[in-house]
N, C-alpha and C. Protein backbone atom coordinates (compact mmCIF):
# COMPACT_ATOMS: atom_id res chain seq x y z
N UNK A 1 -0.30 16.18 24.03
CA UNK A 1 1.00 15.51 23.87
C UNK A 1 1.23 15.19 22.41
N UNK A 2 2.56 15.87 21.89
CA UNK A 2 2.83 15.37 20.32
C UNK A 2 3.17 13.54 20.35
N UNK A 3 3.43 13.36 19.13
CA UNK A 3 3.43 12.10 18.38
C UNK A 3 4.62 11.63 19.50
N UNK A 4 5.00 10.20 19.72
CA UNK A 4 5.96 9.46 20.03
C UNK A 4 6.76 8.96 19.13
N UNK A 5 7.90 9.40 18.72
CA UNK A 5 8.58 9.18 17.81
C UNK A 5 9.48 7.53 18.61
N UNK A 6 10.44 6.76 17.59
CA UNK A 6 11.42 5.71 18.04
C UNK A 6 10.65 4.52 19.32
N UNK A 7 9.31 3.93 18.15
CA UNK A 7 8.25 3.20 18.86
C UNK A 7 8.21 2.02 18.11
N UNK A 8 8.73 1.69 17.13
CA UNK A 8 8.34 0.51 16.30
C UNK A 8 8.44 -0.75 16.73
N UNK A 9 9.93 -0.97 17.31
CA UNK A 9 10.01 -2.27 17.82
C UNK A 9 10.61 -2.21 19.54
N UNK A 10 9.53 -2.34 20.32
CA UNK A 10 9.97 -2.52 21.19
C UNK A 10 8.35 -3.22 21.82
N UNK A 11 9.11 -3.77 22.90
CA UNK A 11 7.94 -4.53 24.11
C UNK A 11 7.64 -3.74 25.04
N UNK A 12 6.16 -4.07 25.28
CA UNK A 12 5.58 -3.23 26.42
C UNK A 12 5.44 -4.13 27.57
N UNK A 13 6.40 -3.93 28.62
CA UNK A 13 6.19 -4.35 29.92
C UNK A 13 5.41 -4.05 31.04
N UNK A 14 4.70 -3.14 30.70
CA UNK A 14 3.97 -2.61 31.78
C UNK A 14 3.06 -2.86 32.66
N UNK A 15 2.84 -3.30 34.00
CA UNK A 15 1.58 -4.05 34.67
C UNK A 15 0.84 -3.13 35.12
N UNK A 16 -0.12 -3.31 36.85
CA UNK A 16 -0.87 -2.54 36.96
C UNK A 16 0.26 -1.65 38.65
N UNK A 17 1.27 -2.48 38.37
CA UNK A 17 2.40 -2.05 39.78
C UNK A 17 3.14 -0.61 38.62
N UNK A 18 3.31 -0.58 37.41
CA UNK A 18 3.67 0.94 36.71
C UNK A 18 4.31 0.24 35.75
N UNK A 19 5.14 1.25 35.07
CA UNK A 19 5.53 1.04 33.38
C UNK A 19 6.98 0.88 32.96
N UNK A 20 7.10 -0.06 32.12
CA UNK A 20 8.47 -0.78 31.41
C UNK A 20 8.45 -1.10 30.05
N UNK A 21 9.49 -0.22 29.25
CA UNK A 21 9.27 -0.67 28.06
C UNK A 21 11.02 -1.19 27.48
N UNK A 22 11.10 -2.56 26.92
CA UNK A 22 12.13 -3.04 26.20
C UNK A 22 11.97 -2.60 24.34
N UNK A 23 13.49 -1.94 24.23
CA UNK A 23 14.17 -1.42 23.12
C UNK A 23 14.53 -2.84 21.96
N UNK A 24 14.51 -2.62 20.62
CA UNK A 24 15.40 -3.95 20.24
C UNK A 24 16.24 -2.53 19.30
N UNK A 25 17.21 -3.11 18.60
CA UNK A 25 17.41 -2.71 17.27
C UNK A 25 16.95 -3.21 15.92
N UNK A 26 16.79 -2.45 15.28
CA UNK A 26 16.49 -3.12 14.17
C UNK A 26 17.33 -4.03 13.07
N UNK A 27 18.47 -4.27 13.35
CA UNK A 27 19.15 -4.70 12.90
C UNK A 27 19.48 -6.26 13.64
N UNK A 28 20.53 -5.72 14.76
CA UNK A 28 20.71 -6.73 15.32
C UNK A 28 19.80 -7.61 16.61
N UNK A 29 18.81 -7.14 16.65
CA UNK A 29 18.08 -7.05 18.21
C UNK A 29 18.67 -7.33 19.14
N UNK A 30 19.60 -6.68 19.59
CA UNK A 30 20.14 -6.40 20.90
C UNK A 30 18.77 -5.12 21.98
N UNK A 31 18.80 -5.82 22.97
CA UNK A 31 17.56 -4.93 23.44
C UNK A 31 18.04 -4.13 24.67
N UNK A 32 17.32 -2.95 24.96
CA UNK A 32 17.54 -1.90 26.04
C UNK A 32 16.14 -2.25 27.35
N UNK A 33 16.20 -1.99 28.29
CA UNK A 33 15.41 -2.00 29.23
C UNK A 33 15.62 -0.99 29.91
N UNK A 34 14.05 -0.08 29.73
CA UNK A 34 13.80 1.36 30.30
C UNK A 34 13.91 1.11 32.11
N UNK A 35 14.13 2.23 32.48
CA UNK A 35 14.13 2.03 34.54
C UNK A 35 12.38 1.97 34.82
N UNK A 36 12.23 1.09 35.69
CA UNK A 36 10.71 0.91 36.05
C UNK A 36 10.10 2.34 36.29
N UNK A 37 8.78 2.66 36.34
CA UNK A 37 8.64 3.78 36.50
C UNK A 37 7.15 3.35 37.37
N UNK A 38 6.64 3.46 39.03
CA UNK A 38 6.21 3.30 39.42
C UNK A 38 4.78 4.05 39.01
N UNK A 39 3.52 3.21 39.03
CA UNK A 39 2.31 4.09 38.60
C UNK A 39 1.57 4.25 39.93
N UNK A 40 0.96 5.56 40.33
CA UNK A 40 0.36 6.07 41.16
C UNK A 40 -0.62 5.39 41.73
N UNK A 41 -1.35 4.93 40.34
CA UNK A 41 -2.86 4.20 40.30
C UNK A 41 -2.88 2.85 40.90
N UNK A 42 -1.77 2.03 40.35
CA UNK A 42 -1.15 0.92 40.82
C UNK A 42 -0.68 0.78 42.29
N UNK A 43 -0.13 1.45 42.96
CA UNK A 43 0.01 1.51 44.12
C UNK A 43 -1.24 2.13 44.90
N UNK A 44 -2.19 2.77 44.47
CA UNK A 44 -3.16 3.00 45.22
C UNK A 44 -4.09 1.86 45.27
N UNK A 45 -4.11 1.22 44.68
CA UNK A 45 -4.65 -0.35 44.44
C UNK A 45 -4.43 -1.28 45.00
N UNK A 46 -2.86 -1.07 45.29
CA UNK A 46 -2.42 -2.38 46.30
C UNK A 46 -2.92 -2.30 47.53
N UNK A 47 -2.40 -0.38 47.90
CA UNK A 47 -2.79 -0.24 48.85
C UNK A 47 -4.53 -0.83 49.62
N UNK A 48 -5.24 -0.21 48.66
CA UNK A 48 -6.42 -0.76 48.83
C UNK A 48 -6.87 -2.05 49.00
N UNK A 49 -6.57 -2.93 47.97
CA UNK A 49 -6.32 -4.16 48.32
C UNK A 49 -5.71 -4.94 49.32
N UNK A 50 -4.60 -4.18 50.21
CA UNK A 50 -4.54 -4.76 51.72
C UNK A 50 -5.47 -4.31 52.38
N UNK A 51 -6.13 -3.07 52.72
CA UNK A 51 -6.75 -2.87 53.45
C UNK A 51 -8.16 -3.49 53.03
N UNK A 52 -8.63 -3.92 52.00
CA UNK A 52 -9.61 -4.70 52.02
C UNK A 52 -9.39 -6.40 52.43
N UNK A 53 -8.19 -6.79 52.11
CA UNK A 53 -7.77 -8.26 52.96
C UNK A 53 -8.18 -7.78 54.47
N UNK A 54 -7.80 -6.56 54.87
CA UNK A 54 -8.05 -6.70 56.71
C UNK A 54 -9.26 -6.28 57.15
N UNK A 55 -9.98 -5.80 56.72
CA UNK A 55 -11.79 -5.42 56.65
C UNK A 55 -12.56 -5.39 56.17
N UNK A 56 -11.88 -6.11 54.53
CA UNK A 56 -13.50 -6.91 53.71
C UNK A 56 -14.26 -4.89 53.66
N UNK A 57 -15.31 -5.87 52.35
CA UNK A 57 -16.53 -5.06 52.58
C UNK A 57 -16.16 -3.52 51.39
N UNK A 58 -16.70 -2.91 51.36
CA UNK A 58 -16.69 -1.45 50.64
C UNK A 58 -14.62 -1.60 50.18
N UNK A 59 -14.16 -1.36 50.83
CA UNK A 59 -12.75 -1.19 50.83
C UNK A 59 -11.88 -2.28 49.28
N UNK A 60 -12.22 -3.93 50.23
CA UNK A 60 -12.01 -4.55 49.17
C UNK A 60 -12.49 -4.35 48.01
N UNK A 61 -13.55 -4.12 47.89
CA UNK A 61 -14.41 -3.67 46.63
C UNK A 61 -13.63 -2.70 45.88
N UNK A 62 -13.29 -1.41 46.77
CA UNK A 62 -12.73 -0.37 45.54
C UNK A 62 -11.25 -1.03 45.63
N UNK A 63 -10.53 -1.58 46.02
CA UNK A 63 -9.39 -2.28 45.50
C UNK A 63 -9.23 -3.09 44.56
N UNK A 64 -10.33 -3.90 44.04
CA UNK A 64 -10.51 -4.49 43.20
C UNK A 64 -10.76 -3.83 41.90
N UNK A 65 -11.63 -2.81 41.97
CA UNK A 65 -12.09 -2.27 40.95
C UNK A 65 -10.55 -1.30 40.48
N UNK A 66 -9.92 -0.68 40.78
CA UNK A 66 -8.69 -0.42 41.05
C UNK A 66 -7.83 -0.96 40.07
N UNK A 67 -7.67 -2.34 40.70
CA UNK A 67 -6.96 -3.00 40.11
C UNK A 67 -7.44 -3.36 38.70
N UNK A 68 -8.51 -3.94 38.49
CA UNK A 68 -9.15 -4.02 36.94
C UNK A 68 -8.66 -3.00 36.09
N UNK A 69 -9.05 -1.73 37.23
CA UNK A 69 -8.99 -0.81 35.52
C UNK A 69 -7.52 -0.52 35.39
N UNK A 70 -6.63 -0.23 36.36
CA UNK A 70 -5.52 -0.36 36.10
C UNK A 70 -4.86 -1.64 35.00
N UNK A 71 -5.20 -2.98 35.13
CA UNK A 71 -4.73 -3.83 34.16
C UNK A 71 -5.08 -3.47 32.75
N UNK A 72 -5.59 -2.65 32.15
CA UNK A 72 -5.78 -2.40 31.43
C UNK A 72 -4.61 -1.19 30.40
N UNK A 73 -3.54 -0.89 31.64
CA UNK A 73 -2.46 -0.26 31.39
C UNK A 73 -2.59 0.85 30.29
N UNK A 74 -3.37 1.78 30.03
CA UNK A 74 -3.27 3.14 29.29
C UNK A 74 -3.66 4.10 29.53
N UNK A 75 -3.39 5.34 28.91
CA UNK A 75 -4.08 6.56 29.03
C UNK A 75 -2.97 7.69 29.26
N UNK A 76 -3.09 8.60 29.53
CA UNK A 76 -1.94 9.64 29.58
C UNK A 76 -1.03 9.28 30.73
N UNK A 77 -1.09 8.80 31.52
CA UNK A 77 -0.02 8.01 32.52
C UNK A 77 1.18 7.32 31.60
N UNK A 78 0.57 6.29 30.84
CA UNK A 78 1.00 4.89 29.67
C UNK A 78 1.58 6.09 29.20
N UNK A 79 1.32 7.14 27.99
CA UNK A 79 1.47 7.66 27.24
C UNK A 79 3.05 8.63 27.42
N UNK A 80 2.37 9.34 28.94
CA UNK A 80 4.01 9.73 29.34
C UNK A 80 5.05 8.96 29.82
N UNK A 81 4.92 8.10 30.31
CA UNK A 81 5.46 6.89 31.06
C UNK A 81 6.32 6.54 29.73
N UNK A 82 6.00 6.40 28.40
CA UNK A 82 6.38 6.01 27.48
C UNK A 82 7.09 6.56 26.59
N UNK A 83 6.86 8.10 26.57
CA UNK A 83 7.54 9.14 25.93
C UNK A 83 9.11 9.26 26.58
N UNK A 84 8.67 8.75 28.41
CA UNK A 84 10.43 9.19 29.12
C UNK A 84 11.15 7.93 29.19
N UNK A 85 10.57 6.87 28.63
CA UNK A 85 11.55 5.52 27.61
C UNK A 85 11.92 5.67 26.66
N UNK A 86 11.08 6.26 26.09
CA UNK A 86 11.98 6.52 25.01
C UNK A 86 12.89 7.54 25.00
N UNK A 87 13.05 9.05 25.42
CA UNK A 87 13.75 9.75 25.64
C UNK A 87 15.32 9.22 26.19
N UNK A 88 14.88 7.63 27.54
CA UNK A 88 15.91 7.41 28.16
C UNK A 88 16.94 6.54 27.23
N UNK A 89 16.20 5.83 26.26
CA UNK A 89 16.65 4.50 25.42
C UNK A 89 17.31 5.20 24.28
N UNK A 90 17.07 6.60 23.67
CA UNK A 90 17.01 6.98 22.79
C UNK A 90 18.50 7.35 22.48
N UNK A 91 19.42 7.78 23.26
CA UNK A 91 21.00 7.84 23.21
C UNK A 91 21.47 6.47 22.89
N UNK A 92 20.80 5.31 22.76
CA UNK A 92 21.46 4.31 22.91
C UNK A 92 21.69 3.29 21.17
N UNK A 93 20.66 4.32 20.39
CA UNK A 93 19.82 4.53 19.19
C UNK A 93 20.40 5.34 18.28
N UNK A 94 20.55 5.02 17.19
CA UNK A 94 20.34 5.90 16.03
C UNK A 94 20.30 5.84 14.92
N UNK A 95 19.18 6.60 13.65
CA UNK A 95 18.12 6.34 12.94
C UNK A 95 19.24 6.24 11.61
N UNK A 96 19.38 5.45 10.48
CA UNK A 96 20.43 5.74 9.47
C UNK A 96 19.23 6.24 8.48
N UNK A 97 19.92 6.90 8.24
CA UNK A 97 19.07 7.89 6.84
C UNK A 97 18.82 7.01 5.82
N UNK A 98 19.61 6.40 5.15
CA UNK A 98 19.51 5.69 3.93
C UNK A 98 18.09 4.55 4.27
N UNK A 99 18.15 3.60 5.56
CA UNK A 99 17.74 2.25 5.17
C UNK A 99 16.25 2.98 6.05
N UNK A 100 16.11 4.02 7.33
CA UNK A 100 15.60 4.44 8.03
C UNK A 100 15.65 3.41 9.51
N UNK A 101 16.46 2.52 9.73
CA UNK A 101 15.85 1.79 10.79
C UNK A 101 16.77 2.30 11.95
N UNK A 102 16.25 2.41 12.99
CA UNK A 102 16.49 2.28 14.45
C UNK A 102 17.79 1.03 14.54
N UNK A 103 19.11 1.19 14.59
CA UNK A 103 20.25 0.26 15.02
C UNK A 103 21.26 1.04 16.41
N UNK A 104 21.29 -0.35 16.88
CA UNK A 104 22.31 -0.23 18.43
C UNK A 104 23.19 0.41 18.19
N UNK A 105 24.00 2.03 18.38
CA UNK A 105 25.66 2.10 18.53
C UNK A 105 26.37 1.35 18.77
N UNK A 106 26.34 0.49 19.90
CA UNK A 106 26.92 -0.42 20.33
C UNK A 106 27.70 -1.46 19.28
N UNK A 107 26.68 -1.97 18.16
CA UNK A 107 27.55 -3.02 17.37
C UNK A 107 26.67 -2.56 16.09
N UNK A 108 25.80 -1.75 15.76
CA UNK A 108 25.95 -1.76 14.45
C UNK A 108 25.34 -0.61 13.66
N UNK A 109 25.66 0.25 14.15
CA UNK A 109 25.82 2.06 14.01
C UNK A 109 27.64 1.89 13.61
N UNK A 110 28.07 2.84 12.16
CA UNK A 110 28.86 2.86 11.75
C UNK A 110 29.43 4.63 12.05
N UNK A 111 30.23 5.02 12.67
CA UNK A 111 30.25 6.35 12.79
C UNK A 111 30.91 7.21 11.97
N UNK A 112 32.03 6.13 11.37
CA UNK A 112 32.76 6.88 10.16
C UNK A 112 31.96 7.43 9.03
N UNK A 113 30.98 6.30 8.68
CA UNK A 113 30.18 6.34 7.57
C UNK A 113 28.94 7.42 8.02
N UNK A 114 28.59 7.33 9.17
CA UNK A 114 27.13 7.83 9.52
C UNK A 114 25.90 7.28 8.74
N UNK A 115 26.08 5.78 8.80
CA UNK A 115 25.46 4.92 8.30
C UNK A 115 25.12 3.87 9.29
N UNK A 116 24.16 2.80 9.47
CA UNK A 116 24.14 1.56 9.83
C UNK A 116 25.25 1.14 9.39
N UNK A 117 25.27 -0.35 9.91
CA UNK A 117 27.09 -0.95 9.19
C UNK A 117 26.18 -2.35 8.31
N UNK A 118 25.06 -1.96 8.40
CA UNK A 118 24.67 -2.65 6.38
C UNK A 118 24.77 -2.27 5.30
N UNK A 119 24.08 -0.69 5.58
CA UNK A 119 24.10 0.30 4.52
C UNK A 119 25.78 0.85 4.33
N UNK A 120 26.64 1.22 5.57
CA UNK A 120 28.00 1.56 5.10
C UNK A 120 28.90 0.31 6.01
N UNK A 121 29.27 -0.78 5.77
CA UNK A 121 29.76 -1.65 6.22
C UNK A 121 31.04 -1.40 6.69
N UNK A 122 31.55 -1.98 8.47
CA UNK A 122 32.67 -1.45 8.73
C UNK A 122 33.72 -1.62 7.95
N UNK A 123 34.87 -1.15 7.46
CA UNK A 123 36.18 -1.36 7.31
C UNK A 123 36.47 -3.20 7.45
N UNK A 124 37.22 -2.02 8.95
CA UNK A 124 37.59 -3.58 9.32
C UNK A 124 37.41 -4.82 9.45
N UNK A 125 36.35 -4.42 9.77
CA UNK A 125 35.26 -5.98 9.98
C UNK A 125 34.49 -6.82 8.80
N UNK A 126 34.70 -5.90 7.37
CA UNK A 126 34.63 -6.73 6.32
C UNK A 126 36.16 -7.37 5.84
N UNK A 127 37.04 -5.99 5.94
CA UNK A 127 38.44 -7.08 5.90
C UNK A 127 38.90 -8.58 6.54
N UNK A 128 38.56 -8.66 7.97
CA UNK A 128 38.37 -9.47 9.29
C UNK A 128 37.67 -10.24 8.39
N UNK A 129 36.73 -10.62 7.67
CA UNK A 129 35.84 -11.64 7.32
C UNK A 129 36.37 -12.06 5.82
N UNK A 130 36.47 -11.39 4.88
CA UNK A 130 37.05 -11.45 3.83
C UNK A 130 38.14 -12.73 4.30
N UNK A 131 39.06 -12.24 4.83
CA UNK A 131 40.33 -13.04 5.45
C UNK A 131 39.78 -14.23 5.94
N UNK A 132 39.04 -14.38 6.84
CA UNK A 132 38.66 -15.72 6.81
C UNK A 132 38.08 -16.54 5.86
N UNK A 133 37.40 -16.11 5.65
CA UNK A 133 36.72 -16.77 4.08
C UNK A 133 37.53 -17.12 3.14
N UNK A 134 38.58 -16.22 2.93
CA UNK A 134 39.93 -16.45 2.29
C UNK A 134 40.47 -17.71 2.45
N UNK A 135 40.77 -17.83 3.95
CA UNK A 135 41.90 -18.67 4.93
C UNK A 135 40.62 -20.12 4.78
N UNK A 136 39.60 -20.39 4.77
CA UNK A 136 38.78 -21.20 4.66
C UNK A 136 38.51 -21.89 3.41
N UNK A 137 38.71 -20.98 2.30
CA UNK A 137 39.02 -22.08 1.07
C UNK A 137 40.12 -22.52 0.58
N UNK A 138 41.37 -21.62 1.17
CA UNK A 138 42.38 -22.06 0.67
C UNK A 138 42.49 -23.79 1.58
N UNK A 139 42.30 -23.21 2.86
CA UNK A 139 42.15 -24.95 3.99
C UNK A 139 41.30 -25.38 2.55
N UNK A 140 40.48 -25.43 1.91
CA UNK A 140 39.26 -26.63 1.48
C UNK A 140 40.33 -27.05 0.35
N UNK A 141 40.70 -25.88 -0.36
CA UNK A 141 42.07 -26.58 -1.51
C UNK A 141 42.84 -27.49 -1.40
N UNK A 142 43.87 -26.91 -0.14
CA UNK A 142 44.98 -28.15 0.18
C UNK A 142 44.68 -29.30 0.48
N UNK A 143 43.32 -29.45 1.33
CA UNK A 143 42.66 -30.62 1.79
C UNK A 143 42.26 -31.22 0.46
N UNK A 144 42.04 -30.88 -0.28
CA UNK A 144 41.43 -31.48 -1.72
C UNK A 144 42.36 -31.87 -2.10
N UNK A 145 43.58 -31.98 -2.28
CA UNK A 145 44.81 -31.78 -2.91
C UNK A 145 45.44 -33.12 -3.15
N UNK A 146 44.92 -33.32 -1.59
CA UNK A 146 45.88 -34.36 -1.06
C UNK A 146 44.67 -35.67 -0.92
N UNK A 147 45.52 -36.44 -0.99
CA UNK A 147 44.82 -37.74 -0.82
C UNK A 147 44.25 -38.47 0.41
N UNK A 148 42.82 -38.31 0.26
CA UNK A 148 42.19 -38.43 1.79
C UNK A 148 41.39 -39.96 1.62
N UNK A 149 42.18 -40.54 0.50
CA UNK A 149 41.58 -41.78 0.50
C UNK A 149 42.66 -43.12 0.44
N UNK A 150 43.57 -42.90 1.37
CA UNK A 150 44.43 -43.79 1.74
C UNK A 150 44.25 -44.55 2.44
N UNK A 151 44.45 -45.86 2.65
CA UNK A 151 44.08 -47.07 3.65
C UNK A 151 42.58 -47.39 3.52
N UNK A 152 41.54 -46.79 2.41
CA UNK A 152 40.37 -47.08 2.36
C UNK A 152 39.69 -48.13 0.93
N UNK A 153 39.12 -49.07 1.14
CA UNK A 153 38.62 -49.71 0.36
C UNK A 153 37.63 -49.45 -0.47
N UNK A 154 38.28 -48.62 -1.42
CA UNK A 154 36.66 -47.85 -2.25
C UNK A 154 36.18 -48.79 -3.42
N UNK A 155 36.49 -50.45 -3.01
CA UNK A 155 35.95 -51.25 -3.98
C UNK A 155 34.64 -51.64 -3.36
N UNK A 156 34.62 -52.05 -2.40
CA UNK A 156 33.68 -52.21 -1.26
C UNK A 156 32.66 -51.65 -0.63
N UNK A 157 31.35 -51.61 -1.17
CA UNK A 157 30.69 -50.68 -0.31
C UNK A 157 30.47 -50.73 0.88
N UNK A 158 30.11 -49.50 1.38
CA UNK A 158 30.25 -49.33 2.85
C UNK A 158 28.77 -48.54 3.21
N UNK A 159 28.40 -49.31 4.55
CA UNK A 159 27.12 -48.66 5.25
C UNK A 159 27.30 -47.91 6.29
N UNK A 160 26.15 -47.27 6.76
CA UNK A 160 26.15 -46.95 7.88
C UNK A 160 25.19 -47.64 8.90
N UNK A 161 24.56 -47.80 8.36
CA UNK A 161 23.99 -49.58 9.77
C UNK A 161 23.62 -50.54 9.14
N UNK A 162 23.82 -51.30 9.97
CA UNK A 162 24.13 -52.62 9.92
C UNK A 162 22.65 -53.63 9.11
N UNK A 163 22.37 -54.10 7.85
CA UNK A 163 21.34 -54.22 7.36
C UNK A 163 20.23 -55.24 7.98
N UNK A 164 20.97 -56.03 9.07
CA UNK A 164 20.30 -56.59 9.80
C UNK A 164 19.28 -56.31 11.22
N UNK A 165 20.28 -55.51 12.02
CA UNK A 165 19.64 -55.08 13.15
C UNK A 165 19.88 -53.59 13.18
N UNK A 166 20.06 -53.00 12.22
CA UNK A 166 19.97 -51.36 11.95
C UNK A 166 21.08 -50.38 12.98
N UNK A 167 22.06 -51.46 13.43
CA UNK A 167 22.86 -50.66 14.64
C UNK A 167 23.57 -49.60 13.46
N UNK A 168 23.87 -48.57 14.38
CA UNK A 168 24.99 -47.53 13.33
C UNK A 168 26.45 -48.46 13.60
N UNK A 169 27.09 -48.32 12.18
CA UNK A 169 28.19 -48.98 12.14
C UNK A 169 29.30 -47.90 11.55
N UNK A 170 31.11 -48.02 11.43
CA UNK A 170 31.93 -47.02 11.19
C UNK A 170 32.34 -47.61 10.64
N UNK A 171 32.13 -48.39 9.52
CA UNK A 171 33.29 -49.04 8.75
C UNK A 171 33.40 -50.48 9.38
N UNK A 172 34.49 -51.54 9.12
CA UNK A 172 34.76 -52.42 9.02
C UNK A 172 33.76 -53.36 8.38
N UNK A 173 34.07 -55.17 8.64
CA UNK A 173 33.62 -55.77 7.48
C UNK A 173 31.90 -56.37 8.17
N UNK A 174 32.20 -56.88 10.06
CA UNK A 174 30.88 -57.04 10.44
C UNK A 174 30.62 -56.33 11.15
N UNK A 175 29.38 -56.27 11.43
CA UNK A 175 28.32 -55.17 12.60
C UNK A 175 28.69 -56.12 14.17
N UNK A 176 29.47 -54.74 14.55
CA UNK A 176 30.01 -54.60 16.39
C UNK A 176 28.45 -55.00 17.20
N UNK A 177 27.64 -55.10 16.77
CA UNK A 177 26.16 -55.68 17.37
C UNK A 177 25.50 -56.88 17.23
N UNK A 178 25.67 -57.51 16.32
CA UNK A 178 24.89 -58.64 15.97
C UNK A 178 26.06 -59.63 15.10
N UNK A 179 27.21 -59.09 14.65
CA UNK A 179 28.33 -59.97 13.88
C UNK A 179 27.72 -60.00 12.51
N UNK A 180 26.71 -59.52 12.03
CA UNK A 180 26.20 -60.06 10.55
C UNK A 180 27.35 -59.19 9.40
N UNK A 181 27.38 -59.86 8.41
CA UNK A 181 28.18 -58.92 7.46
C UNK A 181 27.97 -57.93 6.90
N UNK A 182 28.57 -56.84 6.71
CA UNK A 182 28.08 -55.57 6.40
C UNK A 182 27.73 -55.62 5.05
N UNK A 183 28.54 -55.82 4.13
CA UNK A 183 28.57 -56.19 2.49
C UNK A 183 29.29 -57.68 2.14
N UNK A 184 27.90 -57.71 0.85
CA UNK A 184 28.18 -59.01 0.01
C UNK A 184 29.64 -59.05 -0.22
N UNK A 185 30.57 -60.02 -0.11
CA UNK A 185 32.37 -60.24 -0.87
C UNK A 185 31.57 -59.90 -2.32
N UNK A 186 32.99 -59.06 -2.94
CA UNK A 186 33.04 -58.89 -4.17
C UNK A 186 33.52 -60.16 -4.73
N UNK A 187 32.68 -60.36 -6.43
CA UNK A 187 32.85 -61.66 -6.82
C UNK A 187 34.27 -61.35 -8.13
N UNK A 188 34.63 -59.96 -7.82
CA UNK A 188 35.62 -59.46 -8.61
C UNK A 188 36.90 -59.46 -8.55
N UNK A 189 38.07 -59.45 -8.77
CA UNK A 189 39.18 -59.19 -8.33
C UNK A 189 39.36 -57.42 -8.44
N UNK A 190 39.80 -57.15 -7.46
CA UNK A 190 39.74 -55.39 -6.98
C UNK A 190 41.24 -55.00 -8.03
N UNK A 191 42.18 -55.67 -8.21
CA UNK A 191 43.39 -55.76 -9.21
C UNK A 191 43.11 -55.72 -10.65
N UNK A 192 42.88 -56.46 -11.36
CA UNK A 192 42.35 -56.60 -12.27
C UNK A 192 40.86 -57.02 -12.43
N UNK A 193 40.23 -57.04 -12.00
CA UNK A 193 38.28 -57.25 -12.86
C UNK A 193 38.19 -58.63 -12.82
N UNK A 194 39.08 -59.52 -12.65
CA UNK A 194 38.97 -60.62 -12.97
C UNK A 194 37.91 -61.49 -12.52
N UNK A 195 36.72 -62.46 -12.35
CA UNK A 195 35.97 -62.89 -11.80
C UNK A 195 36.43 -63.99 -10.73
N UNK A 196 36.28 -63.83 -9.51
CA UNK A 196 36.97 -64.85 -8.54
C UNK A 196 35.71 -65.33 -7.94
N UNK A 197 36.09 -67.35 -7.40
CA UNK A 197 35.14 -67.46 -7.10
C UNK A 197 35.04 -67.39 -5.68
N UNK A 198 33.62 -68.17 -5.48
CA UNK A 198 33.26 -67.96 -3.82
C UNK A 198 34.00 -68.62 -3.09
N UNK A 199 34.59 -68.06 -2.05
CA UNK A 199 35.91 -68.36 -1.06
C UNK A 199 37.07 -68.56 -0.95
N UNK A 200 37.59 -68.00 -2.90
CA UNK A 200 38.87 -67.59 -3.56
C UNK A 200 39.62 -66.25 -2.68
N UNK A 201 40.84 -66.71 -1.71
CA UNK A 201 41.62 -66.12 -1.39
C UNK A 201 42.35 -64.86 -1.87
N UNK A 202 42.73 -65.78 -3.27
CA UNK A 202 43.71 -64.73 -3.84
C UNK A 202 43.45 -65.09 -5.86
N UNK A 203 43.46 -64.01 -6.78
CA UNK A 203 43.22 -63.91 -7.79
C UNK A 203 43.78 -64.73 -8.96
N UNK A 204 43.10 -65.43 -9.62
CA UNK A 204 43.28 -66.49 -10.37
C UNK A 204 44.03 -66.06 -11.89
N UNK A 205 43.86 -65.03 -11.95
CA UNK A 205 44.79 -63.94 -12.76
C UNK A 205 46.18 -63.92 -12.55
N UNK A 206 46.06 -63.13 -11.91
CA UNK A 206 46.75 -62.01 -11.41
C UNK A 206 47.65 -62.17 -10.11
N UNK A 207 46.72 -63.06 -9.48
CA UNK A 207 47.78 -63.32 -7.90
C UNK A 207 46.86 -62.57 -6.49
N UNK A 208 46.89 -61.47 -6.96
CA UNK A 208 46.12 -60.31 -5.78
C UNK A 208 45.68 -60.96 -4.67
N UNK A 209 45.50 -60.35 -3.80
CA UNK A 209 44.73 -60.72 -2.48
C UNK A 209 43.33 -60.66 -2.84
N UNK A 210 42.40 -60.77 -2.17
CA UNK A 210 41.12 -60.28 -2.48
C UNK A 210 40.76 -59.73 -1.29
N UNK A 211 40.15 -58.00 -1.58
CA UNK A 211 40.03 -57.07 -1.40
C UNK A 211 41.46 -56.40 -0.89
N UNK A 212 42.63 -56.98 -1.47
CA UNK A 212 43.73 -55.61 -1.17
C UNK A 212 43.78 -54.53 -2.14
């Protein structure tokens, strides 16, 4: 038997009941699953193995032994068993010259190119992406643009839990868990800089609220 060509990546399923082998691509691993292929040896084993469940003795014995060497799954059985998986998987396959790997037709075999679609990338489907990527920064622009810091107090720092009992918190001034305050009052006026004191309403300057 010559060489087995289109063997690199795939799984061997095979027990001592006969032989199964799973395909991937090399690209995308999308995988193929060969048709079971019943082994001779394997079924003469089972067989044996019932008839040694019903009379013991010599019988069970060669059922067992049977079965051992069968788990061991090789030899020119394995070998052909394996050659007509691949033969069967092998339409489903094809090799790109440039990169050499085994990729699915299905999604990433390029036929225009007669390339993989790494080595000759589809058309369309880089246009299709381009465009989004496009449509995705221009969204990040306009969003930048505009002012996403309205109604927010960026004098004030702000946590995310609560420094007392560690609850996660969303903003406001106490923790929805325990009431403790999230942040020290600023001793500043947020208007002008001005220094306000402790439990000063409104700015001794200026007028301001404190923290409007």
């Amino acid at each position: 038997m010559g060489l087995i060509q289109f063997t690199r990546n795939h799984d061997d399923l095979s027990t001592d009941k006969g032989f199964q082998f799973k395909f991937y691509c090399d690209k995308c691993g999308n995988g193929y699953l060969s048709s079971f292929q019943a082994s001779l040896v394997g079924t003469a084993g089972s067989l044996l193995r019932a008839a040694g469940g019903l009379f013991g003795g010599v019988l069970g014995q060669a059922g067992n032994s049977a079965y051992e060497i069968q788990r061991a799954v090789g030899g020119p059985a394995h070998d052909s068993a394996l050659l007509a998986a691949v033969e069967e998987a092998r339409p489903n396959f094809t090799q790109c010259v440039r990169c050499g790997r085994w990729v699915c037709n299905e999604v990433c075999w390029n036929p225009e190119r007669g390339l993989c679609s790494e080595c000759g990338p589809k058309t369309e489907v880089e246009v299709a992406a381009a465009q989004s990527a496009a449509q995705v920064d221009q969204i990040r622009q306009k969003v930048a643009a505009k002012d996403q810091t309205k109604g927010l107090n960026l004098d004030r720092p702000l946590v995310a839990r609560c420094p007392q009992c560690r609850a996660q918190v969303k903003g406001g001034k106490f923790c929805p868990e325990c009431g403790a305050p999230l942040a020290a009052a600023s001793s500043n006026c947020s208007a002008c800089g001005a220094e306000m004191a402790e439990g000063a309403k409104f700015c001794p300057e200026c007028g301001a609220k404190r923290g409007g």
